[in-house]
N, C-alpha and C. Protein backbone atom coordinates (compact mmCIF):
# COMPACT_ATOMS: atom_id res chain seq x y z
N UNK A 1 -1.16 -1.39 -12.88
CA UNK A 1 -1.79 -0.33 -12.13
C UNK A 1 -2.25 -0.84 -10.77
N UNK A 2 -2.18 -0.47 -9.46
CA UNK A 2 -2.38 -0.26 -8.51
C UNK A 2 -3.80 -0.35 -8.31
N UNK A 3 -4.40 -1.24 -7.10
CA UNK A 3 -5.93 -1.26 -6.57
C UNK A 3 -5.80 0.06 -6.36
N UNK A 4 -7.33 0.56 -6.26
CA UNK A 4 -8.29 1.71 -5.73
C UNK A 4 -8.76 0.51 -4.69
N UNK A 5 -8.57 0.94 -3.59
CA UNK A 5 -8.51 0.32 -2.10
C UNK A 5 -9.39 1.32 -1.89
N UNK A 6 -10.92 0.65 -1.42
CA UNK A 6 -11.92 1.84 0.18
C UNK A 6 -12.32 1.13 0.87
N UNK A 7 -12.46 2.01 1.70
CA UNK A 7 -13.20 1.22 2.76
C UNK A 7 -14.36 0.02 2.67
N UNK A 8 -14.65 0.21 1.63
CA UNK A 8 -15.54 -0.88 1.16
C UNK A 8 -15.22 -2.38 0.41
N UNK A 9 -14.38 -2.07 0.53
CA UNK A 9 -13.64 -3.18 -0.48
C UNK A 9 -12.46 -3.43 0.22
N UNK A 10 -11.95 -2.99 1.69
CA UNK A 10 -10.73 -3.35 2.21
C UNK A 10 -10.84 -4.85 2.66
N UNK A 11 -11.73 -5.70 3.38
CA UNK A 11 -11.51 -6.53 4.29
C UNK A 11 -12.11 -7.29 3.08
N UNK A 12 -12.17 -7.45 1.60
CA UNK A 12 -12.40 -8.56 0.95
C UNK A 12 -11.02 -8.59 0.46
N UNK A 13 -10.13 -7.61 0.26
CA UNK A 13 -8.80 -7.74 0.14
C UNK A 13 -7.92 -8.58 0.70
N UNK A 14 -8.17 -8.60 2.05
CA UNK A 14 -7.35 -9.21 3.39
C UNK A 14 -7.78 -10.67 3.52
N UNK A 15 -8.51 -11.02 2.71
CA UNK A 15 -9.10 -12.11 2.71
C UNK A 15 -8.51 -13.00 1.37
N UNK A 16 -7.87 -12.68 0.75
CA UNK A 16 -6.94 -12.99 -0.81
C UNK A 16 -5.75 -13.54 0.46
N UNK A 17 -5.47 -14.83 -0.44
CA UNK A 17 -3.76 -15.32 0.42
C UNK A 17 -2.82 -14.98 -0.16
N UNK A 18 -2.73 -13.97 -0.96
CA UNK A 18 -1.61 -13.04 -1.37
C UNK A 18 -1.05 -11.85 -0.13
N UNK A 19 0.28 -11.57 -0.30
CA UNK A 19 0.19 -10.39 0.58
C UNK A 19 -0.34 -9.42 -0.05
N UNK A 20 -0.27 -8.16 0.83
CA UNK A 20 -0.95 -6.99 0.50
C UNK A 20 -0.08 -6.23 0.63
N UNK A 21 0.29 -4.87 0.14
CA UNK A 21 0.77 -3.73 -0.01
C UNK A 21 -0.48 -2.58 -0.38
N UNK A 22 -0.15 -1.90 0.80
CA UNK A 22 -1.13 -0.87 0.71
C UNK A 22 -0.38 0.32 0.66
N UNK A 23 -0.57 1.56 -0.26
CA UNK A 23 -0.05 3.02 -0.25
C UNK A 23 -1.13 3.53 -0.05
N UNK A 24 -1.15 4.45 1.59
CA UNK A 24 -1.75 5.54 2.22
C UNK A 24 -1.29 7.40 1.56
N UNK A 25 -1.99 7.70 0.49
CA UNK A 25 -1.91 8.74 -0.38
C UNK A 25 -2.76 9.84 -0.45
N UNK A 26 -2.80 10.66 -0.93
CA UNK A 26 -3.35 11.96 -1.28
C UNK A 26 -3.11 12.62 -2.53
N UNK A 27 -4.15 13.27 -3.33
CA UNK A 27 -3.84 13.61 -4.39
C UNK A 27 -2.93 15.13 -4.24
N UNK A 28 -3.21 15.97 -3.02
CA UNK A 28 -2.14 17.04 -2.89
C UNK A 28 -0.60 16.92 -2.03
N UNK A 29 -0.53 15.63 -1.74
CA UNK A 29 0.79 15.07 -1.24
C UNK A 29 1.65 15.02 -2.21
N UNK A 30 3.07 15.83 -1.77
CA UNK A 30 3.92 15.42 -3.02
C UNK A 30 4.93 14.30 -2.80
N UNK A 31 5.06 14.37 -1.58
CA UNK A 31 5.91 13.06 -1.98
C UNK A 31 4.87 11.87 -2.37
N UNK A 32 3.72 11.44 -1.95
CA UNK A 32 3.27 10.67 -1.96
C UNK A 32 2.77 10.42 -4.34
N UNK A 33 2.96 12.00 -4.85
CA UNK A 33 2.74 12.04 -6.45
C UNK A 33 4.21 11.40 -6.70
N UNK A 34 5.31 11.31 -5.89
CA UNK A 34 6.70 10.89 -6.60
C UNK A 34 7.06 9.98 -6.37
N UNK A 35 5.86 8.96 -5.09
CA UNK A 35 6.28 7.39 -5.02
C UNK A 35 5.13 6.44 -5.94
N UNK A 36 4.10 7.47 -6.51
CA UNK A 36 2.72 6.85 -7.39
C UNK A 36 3.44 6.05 -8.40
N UNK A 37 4.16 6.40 -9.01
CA UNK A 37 5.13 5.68 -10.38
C UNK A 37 5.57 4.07 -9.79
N UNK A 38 6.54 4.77 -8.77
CA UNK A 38 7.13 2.90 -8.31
C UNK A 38 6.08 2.02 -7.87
N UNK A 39 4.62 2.62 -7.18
CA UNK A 39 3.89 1.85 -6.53
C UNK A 39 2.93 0.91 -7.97
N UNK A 40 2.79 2.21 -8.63
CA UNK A 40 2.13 1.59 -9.58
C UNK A 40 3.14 0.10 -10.66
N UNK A 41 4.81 0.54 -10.77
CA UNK A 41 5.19 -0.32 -11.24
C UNK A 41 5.08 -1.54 -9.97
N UNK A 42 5.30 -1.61 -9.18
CA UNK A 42 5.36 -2.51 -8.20
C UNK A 42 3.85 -3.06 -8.98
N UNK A 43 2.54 -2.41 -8.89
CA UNK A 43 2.25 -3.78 -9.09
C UNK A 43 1.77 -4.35 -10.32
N UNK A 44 2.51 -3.56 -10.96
CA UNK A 44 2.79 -4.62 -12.77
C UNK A 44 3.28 -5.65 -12.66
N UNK A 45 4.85 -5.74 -11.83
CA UNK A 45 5.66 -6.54 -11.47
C UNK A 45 5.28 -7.43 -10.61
N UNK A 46 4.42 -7.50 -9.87
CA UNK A 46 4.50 -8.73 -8.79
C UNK A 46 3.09 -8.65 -8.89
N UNK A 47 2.33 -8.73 -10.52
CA UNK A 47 0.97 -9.24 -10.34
C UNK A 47 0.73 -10.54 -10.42
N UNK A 48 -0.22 -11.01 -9.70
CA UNK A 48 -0.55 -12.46 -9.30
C UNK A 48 0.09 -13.19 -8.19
N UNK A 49 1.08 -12.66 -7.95
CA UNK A 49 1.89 -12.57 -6.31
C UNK A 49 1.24 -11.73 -5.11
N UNK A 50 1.70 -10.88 -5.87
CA UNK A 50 1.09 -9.76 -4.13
C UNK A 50 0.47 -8.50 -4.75
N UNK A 51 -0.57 -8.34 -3.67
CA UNK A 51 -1.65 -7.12 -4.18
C UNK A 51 -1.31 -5.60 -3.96
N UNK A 52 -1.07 -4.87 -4.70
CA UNK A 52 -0.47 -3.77 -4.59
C UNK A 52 -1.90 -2.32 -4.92
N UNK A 53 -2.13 -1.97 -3.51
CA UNK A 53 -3.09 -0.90 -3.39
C UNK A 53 -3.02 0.20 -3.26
N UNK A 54 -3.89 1.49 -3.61
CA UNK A 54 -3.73 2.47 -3.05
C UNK A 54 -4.70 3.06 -2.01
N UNK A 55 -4.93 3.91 -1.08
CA UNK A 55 -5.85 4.12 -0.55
C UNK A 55 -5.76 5.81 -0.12
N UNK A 56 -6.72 6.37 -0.86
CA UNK A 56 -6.82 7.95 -0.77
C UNK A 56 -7.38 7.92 0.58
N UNK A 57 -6.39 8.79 1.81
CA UNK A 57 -6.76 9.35 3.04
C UNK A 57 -7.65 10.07 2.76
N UNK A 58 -8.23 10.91 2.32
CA UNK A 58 -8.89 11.79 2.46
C UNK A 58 -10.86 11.16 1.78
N UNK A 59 -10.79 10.28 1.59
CA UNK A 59 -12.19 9.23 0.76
C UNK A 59 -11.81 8.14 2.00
N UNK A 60 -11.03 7.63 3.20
CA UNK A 60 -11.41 6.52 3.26
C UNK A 60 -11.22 6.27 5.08
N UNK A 61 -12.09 6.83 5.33
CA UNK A 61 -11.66 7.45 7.00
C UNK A 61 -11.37 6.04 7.55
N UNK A 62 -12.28 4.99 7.47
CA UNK A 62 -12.29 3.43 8.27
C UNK A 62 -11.18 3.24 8.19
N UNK A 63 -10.78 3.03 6.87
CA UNK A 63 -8.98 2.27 6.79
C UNK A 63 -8.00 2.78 7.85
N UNK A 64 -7.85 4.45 7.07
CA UNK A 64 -7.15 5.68 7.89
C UNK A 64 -7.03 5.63 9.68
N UNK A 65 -8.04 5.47 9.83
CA UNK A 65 -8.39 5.44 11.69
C UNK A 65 -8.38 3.98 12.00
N UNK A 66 -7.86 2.82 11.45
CA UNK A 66 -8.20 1.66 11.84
C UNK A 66 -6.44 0.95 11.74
N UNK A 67 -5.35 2.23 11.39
CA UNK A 67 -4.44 1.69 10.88
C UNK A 67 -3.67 2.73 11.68
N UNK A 68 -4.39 4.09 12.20
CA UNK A 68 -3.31 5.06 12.49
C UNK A 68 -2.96 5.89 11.80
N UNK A 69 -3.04 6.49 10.74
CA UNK A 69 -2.21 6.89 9.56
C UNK A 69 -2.04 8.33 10.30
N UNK A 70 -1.28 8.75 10.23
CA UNK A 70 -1.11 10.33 10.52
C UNK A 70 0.16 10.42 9.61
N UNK A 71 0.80 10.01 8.71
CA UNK A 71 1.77 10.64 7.81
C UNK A 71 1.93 10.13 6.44
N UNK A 72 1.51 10.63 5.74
CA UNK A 72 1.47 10.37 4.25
C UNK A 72 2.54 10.42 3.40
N UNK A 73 2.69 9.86 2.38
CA UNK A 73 2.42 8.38 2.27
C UNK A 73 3.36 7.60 3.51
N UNK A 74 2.50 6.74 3.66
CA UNK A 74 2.60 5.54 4.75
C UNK A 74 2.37 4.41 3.67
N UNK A 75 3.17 3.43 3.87
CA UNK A 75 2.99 2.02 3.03
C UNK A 75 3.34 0.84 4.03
N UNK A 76 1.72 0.09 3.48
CA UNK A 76 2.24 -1.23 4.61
C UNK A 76 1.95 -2.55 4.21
N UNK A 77 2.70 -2.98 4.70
CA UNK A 77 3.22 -4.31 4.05
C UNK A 77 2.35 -5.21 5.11
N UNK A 78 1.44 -6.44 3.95
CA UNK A 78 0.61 -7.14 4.87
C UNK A 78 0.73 -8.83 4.69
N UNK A 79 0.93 -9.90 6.12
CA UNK A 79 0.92 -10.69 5.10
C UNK A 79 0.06 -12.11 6.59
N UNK A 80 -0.53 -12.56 5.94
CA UNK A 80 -1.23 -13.48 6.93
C UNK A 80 -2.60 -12.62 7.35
N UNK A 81 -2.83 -11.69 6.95
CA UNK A 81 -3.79 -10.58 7.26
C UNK A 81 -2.77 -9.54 8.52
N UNK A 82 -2.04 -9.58 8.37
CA UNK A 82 -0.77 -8.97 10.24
C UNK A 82 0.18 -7.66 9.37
N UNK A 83 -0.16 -6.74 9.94
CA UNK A 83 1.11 -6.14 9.05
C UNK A 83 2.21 -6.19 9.59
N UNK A 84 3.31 -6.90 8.47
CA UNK A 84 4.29 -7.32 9.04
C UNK A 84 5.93 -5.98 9.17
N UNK A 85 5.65 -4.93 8.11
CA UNK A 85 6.81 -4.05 7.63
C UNK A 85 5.96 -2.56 7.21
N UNK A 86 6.50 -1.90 7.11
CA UNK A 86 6.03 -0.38 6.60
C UNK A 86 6.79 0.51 6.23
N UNK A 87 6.25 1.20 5.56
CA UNK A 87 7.31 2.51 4.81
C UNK A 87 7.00 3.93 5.57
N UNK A 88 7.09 4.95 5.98
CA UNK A 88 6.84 6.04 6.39
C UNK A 88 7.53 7.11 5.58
N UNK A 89 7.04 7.77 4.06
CA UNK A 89 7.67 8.37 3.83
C UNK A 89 8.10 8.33 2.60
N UNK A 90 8.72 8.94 1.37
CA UNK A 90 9.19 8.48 0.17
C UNK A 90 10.50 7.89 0.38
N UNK A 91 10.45 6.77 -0.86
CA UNK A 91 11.85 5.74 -0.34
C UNK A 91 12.10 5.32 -1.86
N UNK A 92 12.95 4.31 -2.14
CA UNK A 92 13.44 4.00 -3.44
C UNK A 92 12.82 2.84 -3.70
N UNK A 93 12.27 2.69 -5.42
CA UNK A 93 11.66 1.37 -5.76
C UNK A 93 12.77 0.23 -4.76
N UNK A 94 14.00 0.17 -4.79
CA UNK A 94 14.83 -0.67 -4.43
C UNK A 94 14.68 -1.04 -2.95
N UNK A 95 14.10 -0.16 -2.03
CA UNK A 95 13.61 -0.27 -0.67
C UNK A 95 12.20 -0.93 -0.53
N UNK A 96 11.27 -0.50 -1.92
CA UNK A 96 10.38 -1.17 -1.57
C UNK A 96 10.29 -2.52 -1.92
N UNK A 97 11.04 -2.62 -2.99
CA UNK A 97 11.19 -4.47 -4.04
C UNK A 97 11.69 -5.23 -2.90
N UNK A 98 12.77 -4.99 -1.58
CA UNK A 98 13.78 -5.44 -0.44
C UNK A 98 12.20 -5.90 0.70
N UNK A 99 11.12 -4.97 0.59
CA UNK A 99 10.46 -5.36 1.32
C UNK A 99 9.13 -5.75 0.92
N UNK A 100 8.91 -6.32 -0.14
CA UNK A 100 8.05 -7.27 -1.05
C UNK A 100 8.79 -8.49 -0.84
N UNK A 101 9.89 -8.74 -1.09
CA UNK A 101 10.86 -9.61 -1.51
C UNK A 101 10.76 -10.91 -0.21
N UNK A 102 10.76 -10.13 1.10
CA UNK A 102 10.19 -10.49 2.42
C UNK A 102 9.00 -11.15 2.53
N UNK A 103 8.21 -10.70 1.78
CA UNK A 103 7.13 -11.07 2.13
C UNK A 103 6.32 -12.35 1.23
N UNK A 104 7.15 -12.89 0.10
CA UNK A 104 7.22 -14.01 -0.43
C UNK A 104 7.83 -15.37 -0.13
């Protein structure tokens, strides 16, 4: 299962020398309900490797305005604390595993 990422708990995240994967979501977004499955397997799969989060836009304005977000789901790939890659959009577990895969 996937972090519950807030604003309160973001910059102790960034501070782990794992990368980060963050999903920028909403509970009335639909694409963002039809990429929840892969995100959440993503981070079954690459636990203890890389941190796989979620972060509800609508609960977490700091993140949201500190990153840009204007299109949901947005996923971003973090690594050195720098985001290095991003998703804009629903995409295939296989697009996102290609850009985890990077970041190891």
């Amino acid at each position: 299962m996937a972090l519950i990422v807030t604003d309160e708990n973001f910059n102790e995240l960034l501070n782990e020398d794992k990368p980060v994967v963050l999903d920028f979501w909403a509970e009335w977004c639909g694409p963002c309900r039809m990429i929840a499955p892969i995100i959440n397997d993503l981070a079954s799969e690459y636990e203890g490797r890389v941190i796989v989060g979620k972060v509800d836009v609508d609960n977490n304005d700091e993140i949201v305005n500190q990153f840009g977000i204007r299109n949901i789901p947005t996923v971003l790939f973090f690594k050195n604390k720098q985001i290095v890659d991003k998703q804009i959009g629903a995409s295939s577990k296989a697009a996102f595993v290609e850009k985890i895969e990077k970041l190891l």
